[in-house]
N, C-alpha and C. Protein backbone atom coordinates (compact mmCIF):
# COMPACT_ATOMS: atom_id res chain seq x y z
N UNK A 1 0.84 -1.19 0.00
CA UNK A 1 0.00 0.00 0.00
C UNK A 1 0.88 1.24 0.00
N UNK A 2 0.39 2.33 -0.65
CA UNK A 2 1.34 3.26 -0.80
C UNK A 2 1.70 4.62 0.59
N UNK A 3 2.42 5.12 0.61
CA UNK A 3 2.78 5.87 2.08
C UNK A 3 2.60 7.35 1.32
N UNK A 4 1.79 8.34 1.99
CA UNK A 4 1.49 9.42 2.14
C UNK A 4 2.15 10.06 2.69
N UNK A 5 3.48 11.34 2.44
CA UNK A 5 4.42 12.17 3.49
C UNK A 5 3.56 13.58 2.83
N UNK A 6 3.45 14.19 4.03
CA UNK A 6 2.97 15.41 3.70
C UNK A 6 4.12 16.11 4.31
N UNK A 7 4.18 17.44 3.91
CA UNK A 7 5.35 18.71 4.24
C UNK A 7 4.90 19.91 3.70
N UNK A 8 5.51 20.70 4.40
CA UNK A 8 5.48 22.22 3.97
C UNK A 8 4.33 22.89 5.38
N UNK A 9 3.92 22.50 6.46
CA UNK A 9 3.36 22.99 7.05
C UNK A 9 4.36 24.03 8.31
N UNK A 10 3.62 24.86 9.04
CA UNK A 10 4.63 25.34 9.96
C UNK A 10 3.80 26.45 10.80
N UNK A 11 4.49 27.35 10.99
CA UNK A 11 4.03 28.83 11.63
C UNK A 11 3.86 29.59 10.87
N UNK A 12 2.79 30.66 10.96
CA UNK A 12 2.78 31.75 9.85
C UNK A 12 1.83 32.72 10.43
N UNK A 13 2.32 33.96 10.42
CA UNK A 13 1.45 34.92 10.46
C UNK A 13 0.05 35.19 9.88
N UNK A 14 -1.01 35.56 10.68
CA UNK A 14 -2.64 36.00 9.35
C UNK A 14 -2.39 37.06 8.33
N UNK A 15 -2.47 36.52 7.72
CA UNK A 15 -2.39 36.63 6.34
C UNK A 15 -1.16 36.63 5.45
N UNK A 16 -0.61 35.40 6.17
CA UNK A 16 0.35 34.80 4.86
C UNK A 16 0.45 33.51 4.06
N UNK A 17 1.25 32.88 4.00
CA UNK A 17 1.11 31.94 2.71
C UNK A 17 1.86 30.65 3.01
N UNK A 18 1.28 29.38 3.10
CA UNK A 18 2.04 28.62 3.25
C UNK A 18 1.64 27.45 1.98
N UNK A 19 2.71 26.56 1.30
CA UNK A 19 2.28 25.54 0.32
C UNK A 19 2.05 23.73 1.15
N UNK A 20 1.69 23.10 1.39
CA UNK A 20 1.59 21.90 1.69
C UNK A 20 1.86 20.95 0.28
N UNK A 21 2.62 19.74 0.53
CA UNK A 21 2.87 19.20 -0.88
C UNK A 21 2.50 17.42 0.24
N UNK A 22 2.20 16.92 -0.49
CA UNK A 22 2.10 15.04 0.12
C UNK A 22 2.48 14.45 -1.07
N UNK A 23 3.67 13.83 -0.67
CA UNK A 23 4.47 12.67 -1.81
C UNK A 23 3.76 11.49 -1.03
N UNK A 24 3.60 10.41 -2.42
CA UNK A 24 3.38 9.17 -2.40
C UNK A 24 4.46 8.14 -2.50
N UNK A 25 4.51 7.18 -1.45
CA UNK A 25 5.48 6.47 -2.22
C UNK A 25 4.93 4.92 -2.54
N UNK A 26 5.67 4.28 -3.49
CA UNK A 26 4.72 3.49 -3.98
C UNK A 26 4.04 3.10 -5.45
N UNK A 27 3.75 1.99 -6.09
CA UNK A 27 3.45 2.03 -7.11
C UNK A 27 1.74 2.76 -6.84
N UNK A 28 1.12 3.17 -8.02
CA UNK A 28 -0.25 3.78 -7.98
C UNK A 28 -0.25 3.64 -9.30
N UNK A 29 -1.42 2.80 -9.79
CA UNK A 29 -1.84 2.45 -11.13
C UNK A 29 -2.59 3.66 -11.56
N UNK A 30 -3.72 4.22 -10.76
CA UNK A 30 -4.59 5.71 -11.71
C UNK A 30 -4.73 5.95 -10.13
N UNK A 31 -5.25 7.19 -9.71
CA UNK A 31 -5.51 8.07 -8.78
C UNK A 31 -7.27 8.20 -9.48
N UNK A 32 -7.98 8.11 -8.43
CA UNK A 32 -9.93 8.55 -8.51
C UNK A 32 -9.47 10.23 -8.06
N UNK A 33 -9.41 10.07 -6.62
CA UNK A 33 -9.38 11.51 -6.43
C UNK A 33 -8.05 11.80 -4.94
N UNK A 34 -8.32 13.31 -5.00
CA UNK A 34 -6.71 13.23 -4.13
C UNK A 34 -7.69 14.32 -3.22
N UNK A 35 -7.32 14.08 -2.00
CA UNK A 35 -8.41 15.25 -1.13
C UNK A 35 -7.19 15.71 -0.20
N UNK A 36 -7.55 16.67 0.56
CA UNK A 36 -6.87 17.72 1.66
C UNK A 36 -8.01 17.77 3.13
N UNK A 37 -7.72 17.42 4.10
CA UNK A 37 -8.50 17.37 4.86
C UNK A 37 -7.67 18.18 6.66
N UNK A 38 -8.14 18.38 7.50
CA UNK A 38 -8.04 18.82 8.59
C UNK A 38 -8.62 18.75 9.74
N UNK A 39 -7.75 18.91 10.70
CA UNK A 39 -8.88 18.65 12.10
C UNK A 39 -8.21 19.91 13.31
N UNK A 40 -8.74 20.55 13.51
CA UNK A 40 -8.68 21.58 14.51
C UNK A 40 -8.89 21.05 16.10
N UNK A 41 -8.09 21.42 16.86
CA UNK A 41 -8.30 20.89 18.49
C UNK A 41 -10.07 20.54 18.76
N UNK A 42 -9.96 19.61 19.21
CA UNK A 42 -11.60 19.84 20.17
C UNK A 42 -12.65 19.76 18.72
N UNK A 43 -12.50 19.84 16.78
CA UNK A 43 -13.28 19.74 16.11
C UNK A 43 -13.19 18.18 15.52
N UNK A 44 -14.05 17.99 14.66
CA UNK A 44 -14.15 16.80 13.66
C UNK A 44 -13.65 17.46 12.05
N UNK A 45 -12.81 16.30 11.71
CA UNK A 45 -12.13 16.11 10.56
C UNK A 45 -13.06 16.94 9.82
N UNK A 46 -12.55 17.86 8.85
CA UNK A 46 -13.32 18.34 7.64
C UNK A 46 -12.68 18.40 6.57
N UNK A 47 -13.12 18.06 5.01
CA UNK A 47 -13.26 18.18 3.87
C UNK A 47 -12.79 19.49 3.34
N UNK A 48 -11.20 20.23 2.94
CA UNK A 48 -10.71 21.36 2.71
C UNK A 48 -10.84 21.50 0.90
N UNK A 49 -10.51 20.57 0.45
CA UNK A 49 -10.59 20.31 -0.52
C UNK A 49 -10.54 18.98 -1.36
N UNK A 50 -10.56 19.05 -2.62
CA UNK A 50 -10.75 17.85 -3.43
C UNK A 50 -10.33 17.84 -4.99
N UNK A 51 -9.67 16.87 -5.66
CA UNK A 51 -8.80 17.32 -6.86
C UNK A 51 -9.57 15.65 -7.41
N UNK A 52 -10.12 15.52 -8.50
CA UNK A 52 -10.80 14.21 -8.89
C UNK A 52 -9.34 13.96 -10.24
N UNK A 53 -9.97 13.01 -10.89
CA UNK A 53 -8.88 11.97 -12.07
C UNK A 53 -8.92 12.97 -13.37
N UNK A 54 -10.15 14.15 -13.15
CA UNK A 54 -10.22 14.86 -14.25
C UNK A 54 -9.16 16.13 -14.01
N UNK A 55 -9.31 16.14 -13.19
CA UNK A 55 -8.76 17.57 -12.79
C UNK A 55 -10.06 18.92 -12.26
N UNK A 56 -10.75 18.31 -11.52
CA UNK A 56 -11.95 19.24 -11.22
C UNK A 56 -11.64 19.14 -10.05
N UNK A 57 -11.93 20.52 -9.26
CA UNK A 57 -11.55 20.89 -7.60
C UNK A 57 -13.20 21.02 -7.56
N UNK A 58 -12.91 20.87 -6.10
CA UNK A 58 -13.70 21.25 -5.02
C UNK A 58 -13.41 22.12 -3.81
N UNK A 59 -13.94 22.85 -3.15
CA UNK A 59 -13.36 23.49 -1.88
C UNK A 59 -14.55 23.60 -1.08
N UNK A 60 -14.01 23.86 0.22
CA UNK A 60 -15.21 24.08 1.52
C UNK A 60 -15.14 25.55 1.10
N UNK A 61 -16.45 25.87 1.74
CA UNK A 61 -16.64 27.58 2.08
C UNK A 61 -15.65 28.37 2.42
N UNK A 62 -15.22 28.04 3.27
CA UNK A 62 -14.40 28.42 3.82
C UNK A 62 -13.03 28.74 3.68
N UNK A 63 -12.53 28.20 2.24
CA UNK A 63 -11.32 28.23 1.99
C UNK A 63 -11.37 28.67 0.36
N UNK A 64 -12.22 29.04 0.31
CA UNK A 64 -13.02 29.28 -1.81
C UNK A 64 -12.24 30.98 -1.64
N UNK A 65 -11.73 30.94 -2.64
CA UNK A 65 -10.52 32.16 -3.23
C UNK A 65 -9.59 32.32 -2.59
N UNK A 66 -9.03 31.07 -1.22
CA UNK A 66 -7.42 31.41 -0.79
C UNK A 66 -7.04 30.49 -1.18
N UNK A 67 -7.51 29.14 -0.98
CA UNK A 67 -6.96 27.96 -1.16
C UNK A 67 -6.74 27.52 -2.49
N UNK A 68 -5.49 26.80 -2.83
CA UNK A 68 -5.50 26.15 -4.84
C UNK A 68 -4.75 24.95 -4.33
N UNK A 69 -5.80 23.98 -5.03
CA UNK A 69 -5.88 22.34 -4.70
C UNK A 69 -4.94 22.33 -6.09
N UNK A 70 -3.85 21.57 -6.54
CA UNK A 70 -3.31 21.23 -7.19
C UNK A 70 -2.83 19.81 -7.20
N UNK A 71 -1.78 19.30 -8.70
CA UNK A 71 -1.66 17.76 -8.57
C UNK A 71 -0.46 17.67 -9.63
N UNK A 72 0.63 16.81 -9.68
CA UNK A 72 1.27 16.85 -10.73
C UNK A 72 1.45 14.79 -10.83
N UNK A 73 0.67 14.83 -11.97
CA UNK A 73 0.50 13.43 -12.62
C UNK A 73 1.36 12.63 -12.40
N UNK A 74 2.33 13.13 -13.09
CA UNK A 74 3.53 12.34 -13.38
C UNK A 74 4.63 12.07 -12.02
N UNK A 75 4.23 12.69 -10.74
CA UNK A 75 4.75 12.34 -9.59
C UNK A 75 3.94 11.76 -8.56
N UNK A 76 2.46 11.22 -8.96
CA UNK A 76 1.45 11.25 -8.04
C UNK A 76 1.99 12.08 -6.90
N UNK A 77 1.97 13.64 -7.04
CA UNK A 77 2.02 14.30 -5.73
C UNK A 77 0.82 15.43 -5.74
N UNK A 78 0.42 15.70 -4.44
CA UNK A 78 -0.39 16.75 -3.88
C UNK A 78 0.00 18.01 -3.62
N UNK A 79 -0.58 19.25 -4.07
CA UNK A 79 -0.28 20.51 -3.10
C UNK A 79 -1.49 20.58 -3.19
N UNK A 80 -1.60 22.17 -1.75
CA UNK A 80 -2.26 23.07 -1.31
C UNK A 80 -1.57 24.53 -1.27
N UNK A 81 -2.15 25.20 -1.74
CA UNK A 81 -1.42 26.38 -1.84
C UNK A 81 -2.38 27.03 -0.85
N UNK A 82 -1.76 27.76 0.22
CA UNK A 82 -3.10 28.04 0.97
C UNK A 82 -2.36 30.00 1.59
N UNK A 83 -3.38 30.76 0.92
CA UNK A 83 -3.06 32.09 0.99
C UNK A 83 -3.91 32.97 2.35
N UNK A 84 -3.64 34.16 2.20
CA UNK A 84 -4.40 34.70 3.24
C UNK A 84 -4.66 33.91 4.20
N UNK A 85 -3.91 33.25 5.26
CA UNK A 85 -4.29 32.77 5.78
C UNK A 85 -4.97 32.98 7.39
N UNK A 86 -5.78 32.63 7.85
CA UNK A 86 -6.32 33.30 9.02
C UNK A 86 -6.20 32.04 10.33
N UNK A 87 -6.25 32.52 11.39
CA UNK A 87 -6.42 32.19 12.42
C UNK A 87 -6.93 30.13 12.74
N UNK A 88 -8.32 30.90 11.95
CA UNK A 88 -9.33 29.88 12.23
C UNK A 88 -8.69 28.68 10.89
N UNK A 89 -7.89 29.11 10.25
CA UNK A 89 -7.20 27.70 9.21
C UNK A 89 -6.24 26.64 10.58
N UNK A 90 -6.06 27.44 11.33
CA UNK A 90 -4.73 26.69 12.16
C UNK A 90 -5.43 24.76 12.50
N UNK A 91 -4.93 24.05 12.31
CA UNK A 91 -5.63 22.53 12.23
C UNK A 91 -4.19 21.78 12.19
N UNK A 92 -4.31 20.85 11.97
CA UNK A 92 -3.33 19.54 11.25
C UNK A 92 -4.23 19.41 10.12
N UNK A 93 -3.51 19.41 8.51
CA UNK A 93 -3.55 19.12 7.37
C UNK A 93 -3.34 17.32 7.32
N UNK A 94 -4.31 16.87 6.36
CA UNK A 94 -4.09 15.40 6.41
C UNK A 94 -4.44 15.56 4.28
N UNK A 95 -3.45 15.21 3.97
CA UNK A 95 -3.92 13.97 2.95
C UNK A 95 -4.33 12.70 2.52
N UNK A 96 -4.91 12.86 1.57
CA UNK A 96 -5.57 11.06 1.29
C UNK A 96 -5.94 11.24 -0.08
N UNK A 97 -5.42 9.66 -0.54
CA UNK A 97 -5.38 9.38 -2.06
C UNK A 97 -6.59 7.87 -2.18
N UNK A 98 -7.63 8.28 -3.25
CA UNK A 98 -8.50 7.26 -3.14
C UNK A 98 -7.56 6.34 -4.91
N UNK A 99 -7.04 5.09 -5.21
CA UNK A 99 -6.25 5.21 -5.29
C UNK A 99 -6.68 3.26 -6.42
N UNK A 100 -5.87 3.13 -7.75
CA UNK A 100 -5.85 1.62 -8.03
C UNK A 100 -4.41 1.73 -7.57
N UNK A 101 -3.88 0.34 -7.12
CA UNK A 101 -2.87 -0.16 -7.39
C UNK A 101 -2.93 -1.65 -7.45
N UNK A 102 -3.74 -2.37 -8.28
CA UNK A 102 -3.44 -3.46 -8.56
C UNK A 102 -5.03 -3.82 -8.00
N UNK A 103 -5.42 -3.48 -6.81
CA UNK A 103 -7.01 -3.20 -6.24
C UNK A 103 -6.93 -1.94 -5.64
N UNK A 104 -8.55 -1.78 -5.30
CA UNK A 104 -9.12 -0.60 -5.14
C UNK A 104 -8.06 -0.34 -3.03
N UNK A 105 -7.56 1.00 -3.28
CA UNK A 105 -6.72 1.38 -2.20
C UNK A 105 -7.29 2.70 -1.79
N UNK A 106 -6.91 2.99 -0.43
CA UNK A 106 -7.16 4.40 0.17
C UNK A 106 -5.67 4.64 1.04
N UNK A 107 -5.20 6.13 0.97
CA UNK A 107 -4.55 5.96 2.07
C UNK A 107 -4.67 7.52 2.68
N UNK A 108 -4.49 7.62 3.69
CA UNK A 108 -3.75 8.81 4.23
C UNK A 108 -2.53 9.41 5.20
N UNK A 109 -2.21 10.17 5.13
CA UNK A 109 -0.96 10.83 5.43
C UNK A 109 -1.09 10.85 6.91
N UNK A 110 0.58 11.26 7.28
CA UNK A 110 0.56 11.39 8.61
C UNK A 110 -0.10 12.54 9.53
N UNK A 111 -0.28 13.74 8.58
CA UNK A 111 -0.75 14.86 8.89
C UNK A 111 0.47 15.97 9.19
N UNK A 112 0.14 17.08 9.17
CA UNK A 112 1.14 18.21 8.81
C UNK A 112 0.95 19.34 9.40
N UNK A 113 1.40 20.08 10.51
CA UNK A 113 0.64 21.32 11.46
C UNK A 113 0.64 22.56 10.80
N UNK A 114 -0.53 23.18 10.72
CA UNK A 114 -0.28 24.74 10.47
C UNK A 114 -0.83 25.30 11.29
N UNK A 115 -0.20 25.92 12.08
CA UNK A 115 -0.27 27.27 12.94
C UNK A 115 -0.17 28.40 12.47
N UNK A 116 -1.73 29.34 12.64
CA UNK A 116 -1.58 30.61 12.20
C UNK A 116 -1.80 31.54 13.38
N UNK A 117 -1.26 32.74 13.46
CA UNK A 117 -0.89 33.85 14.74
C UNK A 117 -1.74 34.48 14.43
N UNK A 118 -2.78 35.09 15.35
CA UNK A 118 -3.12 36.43 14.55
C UNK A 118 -1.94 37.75 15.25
């Protein structure tokens, strides 16, 4: 099964900019869809975004004109480009790849901290 490393998370002031990237390692026959997810102290996991086999995003409310879900094919890897960032983004970032490799696979990442200051 393939291993999910996510990186690029850290500290950052409101309203600045941080990129998140999750390498796969591992064979991966086609990718369905590649999602971005998070969990804030004391909340339940939520749905940040979503990148499908076509190349069609999705985003929560909440993150629609800072956030850019991206994907580069040819490395099965993930970003998040995540701008303006505010307060209420601060969570652990999780990736997850819905996924063939030989059969139907899921995986997700270890998760990745972003702390934002106001």
């Amino acid at each position: 099964q393939v291993q999910l490393v996510e990186s690029g998370g850290g500290l950052v002031q409101a309203g600045g900019s941080l990129r998140l990237s999750c390498a796969a390692s591992g064979s991966i026959f086609s990718i369905n869809a590649m999602n971005w997810y998070r969990q804030a102290p004391g909340k339940q996991r939520e749905l940040v975004a979503n990148i499908n086999s076509g190349g069609s995003t999705n985003y929560a409310d909440s993150v629609k004109g800072r956030f850019t879900i991206s994907r580069d094919n040819a490395k099965n890897t993930l970003y998040l480009q995540m701008n303006s960032l505010k307060p209420e983004d601060t969570a652990v970032y999780y990736c997850y790849y819905d996924y063939y490799s030989g059969l139907h696979f899921t995986s997700w990442g270890q998760g990745t901290q972003v702390t934002v200051s106001s």
